[in-house]
Protein backbone atom coordinates (compact mmCIF):
# COMPACT_ATOMS: atom_id res chain seq x y z
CA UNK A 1 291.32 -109.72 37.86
CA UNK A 2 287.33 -109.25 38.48
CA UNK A 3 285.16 -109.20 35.73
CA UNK A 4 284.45 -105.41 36.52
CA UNK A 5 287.77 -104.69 35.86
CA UNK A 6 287.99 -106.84 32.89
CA UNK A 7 285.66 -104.93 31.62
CA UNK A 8 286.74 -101.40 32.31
CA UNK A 9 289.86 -102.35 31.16
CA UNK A 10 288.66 -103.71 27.98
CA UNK A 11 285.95 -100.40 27.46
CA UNK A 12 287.01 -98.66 23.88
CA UNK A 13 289.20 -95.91 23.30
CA UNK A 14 287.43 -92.51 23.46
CA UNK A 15 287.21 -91.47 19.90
CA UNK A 16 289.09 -87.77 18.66
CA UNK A 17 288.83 -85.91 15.45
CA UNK A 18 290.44 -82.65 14.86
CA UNK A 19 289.37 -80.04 12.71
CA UNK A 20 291.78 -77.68 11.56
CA UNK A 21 295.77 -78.55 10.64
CA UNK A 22 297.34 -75.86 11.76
CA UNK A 23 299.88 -75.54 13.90
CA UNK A 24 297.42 -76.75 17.30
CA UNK A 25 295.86 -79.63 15.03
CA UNK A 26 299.56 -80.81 13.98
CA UNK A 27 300.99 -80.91 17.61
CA UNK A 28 297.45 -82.18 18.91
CA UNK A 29 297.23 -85.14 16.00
CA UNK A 30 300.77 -85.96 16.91
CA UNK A 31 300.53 -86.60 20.61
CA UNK A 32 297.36 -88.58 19.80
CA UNK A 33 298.98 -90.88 17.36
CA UNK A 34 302.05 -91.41 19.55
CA UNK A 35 299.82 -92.59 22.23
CA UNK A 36 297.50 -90.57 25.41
CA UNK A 37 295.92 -93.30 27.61
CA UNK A 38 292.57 -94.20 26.18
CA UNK A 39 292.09 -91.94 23.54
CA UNK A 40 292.79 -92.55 19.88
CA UNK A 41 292.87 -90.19 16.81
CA UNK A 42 289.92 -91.34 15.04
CA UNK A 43 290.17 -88.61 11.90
CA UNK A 44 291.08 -85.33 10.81
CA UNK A 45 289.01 -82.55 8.68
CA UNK A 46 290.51 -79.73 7.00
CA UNK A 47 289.99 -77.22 4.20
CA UNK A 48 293.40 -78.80 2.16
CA UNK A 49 293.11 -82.51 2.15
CA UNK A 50 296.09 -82.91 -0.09
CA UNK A 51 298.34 -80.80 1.83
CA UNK A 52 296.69 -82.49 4.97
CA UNK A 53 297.50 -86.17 3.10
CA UNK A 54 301.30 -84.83 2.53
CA UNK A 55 302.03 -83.88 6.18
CA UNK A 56 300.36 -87.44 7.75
CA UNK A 57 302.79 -89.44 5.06
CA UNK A 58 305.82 -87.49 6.34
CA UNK A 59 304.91 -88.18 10.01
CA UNK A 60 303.71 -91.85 9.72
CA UNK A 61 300.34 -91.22 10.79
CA UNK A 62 297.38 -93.68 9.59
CA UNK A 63 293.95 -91.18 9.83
CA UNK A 64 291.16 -90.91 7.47
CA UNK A 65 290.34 -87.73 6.32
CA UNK A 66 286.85 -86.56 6.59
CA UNK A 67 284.14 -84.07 5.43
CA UNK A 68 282.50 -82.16 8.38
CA UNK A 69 279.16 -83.30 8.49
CA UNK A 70 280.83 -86.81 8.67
CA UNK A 71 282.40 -85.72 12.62
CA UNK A 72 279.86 -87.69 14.44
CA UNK A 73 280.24 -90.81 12.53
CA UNK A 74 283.59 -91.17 13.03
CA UNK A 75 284.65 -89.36 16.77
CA UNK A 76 282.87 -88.78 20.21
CA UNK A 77 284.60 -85.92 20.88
CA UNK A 78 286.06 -83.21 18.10
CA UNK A 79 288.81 -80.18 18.89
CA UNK A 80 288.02 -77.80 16.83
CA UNK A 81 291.83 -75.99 15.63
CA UNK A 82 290.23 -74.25 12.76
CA UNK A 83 288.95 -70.26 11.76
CA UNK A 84 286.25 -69.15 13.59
CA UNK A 85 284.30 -68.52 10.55
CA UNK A 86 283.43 -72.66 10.33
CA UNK A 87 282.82 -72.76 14.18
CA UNK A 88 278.78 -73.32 13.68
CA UNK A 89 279.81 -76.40 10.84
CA UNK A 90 282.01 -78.00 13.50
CA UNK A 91 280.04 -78.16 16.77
CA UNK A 92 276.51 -78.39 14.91
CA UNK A 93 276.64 -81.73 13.91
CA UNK A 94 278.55 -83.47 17.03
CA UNK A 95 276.08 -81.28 19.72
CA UNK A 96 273.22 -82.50 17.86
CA UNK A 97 274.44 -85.79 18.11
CA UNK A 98 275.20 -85.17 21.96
CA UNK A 99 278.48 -85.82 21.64
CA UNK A 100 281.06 -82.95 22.75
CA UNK A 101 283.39 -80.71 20.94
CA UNK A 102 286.48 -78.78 22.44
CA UNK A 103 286.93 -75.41 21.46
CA UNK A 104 289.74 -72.78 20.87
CA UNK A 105 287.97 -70.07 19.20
CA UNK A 106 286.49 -68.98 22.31
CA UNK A 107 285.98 -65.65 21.17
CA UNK A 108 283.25 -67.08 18.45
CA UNK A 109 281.04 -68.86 21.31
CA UNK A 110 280.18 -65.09 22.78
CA UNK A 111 277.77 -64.04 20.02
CA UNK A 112 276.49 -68.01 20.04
CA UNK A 113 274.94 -69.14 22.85
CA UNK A 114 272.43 -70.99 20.45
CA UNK A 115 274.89 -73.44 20.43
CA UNK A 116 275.48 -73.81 24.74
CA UNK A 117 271.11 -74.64 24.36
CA UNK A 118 271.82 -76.83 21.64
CA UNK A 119 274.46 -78.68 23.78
CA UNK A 120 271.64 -78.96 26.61
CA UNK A 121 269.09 -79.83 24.29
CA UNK A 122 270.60 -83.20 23.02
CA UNK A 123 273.10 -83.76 25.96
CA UNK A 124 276.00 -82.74 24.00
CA UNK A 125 279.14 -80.63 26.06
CA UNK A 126 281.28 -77.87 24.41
CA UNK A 127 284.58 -77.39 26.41
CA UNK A 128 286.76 -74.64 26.74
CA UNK A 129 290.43 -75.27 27.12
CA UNK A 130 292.79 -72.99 29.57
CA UNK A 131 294.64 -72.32 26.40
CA UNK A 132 297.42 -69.70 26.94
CA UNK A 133 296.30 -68.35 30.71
CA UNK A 134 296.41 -69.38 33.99
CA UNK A 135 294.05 -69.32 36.97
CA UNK A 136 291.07 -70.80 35.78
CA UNK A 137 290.11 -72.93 38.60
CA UNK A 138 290.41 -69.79 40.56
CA UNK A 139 287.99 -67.36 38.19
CA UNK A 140 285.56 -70.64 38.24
CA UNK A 141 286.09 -71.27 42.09
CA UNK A 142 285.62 -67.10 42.85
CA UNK A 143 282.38 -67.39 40.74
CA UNK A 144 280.57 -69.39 42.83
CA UNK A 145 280.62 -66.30 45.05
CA UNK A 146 280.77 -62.98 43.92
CA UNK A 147 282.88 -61.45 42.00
CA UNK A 148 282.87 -57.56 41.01
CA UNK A 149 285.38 -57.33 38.59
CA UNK A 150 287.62 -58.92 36.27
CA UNK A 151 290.07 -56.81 34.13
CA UNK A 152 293.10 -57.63 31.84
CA UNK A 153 295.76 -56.63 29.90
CA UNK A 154 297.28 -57.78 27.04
CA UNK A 155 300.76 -56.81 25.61
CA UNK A 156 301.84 -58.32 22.59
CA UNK A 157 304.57 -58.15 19.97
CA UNK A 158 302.72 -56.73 17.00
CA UNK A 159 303.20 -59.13 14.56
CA UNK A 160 301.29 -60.89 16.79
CA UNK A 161 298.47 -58.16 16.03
CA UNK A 162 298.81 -57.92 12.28
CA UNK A 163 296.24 -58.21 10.05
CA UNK A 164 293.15 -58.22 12.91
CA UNK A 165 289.40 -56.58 11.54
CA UNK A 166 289.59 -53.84 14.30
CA UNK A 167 293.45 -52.37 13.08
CA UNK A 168 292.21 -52.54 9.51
CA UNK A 169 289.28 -50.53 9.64
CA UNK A 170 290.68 -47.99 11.76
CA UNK A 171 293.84 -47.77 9.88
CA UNK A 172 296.02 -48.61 12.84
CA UNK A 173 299.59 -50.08 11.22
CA UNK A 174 301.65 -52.19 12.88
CA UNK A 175 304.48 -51.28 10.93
CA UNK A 176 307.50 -49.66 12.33
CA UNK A 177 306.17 -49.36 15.70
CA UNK A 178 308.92 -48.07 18.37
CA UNK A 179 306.99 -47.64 21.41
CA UNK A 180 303.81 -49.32 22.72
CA UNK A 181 300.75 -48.40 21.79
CA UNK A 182 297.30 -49.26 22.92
CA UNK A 183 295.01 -50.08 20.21
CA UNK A 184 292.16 -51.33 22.58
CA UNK A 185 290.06 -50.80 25.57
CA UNK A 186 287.08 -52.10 26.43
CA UNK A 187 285.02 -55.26 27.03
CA UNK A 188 286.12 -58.78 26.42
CA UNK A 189 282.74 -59.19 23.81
CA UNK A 190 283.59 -55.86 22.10
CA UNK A 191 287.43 -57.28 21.80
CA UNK A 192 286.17 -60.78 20.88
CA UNK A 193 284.96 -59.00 18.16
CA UNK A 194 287.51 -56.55 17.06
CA UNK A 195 290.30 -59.37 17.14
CA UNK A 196 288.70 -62.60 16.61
CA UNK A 197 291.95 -64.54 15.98
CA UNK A 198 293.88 -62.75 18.82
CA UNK A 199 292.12 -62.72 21.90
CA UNK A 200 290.78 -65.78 22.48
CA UNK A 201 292.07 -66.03 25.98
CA UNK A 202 289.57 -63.01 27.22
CA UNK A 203 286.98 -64.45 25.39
CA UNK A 204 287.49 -67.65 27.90
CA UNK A 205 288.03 -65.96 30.61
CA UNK A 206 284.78 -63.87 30.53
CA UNK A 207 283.16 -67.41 30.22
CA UNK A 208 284.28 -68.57 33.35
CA UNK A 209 284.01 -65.44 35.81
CA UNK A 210 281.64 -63.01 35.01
CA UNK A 211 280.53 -62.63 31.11
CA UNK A 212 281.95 -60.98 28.25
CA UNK A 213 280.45 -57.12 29.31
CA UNK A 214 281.99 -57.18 32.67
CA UNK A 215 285.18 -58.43 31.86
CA UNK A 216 287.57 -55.67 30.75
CA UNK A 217 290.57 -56.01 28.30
CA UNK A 218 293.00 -54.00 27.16
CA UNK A 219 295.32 -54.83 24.22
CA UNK A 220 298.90 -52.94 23.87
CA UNK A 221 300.83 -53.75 20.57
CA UNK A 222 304.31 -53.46 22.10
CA UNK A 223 307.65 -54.05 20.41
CA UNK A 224 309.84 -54.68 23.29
CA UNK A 225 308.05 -57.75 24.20
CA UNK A 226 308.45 -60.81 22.38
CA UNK A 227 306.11 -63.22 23.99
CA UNK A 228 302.46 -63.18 24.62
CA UNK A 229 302.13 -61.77 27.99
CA UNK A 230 298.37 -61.14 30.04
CA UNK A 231 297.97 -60.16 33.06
CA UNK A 232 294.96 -60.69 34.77
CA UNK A 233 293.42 -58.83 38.16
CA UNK A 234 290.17 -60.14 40.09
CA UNK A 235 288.46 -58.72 42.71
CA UNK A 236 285.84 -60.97 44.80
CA UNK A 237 284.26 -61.53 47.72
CA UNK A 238 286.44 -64.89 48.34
CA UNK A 239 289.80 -63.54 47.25
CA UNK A 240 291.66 -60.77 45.08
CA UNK A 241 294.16 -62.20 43.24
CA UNK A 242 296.71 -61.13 40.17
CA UNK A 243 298.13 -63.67 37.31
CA UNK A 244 300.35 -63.06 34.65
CA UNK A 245 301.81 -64.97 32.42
CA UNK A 246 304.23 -64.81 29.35
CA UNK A 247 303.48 -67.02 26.16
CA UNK A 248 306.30 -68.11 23.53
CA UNK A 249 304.53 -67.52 20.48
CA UNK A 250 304.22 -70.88 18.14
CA UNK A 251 305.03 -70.45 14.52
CA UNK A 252 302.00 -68.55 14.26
CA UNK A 253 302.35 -65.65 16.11
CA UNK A 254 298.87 -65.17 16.78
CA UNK A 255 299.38 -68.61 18.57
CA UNK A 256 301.02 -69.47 22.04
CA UNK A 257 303.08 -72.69 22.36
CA UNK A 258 301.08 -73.23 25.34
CA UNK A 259 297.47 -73.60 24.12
CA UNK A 260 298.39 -76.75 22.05
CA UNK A 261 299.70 -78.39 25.26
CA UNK A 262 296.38 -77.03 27.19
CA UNK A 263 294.64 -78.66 24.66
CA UNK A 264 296.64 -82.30 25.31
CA UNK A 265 296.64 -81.88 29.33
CA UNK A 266 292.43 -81.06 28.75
CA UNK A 267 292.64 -84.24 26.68
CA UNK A 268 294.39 -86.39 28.62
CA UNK A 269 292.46 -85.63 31.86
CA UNK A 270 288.90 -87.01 30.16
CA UNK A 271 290.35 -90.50 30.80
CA UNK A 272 292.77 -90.48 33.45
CA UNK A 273 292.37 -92.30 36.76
CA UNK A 274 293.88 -88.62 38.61
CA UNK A 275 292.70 -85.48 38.24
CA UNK A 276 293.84 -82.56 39.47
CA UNK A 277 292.09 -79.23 39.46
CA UNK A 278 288.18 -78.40 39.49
């Protein structure tokens, strides 16, 4: 063996923390602590630390757990599986640091773009995962051209919907639904902020075609679905294409089964010597 290759074999493990437990966190933190190629699960913040403690003891898991203004001492990269509300706390400290942070709550990043400069301004990187939809290296490949429109719909079961700011204040129940009903039209920033927790996945794609107020969503609550499904349509001067997809919801139905994986296969690619897909 070369001493070049002694020493790229011998180069530390890239660092992870996780903020959030949830159901993401607990799937991510588990993969990480059974093993992904040169990464290692460096700590874990989260609102209940004791409940947090509880679940690493049942699954065997050595990780310190951490305050989150301590992120950059301990990880070079964080994925942040927690409520949008905290997004600023997480990426603040890491971006300053110019160290990256992967996030989920896509739809919080719209109305903070502060925090894209601050990622410039100290070299720091915030990554968005495909999460639960497909075709992303297509939306990001079309928008090197021109693209004039990118619409989507959304069908879920609405359980799924439950409980989101834009049903509440308009008094729009879930409850004994029997047909579907659409309780949302418009633009992926207006949805981003209507649903925070629901439609993360329009939120992401707007980021990688062509913004959150030309990107068009709209959301059915439907009770003869039981899976997540989008379906996406984009029309371009390179191609016109249509993707759809159908999500088994996680334990939390807001959540795909999916995006927890996305988050892994996003992982995994940082260090591996193949990668596939722009």
């Amino acid at each position: 063996m070369t001493p070049r290759s002694q020493e790229r074999h011998s180069l530390p493990s890239k660092r992870i923390a996780i903020a959030g437990l949830g159901e993401i966190g607990r799937t991510v933190a588990r993969k990480l602590a059974h093993g992904l190629p040169g990464l290692s699960l460096a700590a874990i913040t989260t609102r209940d630390q004791a409940k947090a403690q509880a679940w690493l003891d049942r699954e065997g898991v050595s990780c310190p757990l951490i305050a989150l203004d301590d992120l950059p001492e301990y990880a070079d990269l964080v994925v942040e599986c927690a409520p949008a509300a905290i997004l600023d706390q997480i990426c603040r400290p890491m971006l300053t640091a110019g160290k990256q942070v992967m996030v989920l709550s896509a739809s919080a990043l719209l109305p903070r773009p502060d925090l894209v400069d601050l990622a410039r301004a100290h070299g720091g990187q915030i990554i968005v995962p495909t999460g639960a939809l497909i075709g992303f290296d297509a939306v990001c490949a079309a928008a090197e051209g021109t693209i004039t429109s990118v619409q989507m719909v959304t069908r879920k079961p609405p359980r799924g919907l439950a409980g989101a700011p834009y049903l509440v204040e308009n008094g729009i129940s879930m409850e004994g639904l029997t047909s579907a009903l659409c309780v949302f039209k418009g633009s992926a920033r207006d949805a981003a902020a209507a649903f925070p927790a629901n439609v993360n996945v329009v939120a992401a794609l707007s980021l990688a075609g062509i913004g959150p107020d030309r990107t068009t969503i709209e959301i059915w609550a439907d009770p003869a679905v039981t899976r997540n499904c989008h379906q996406i349509k984009v029309e371009s001067d390179s191609a016109s294409f249509t993707m759809s997809i159908e999500n088994i919801p996680s334990e939390n139905p807001k959540t795909g089964r999916i995006t927890a994986l996305s988050v892994i296969a996003a992982l995994r690619k940082l260090t591996s010597p193949l990668q596939v897909g722009t």
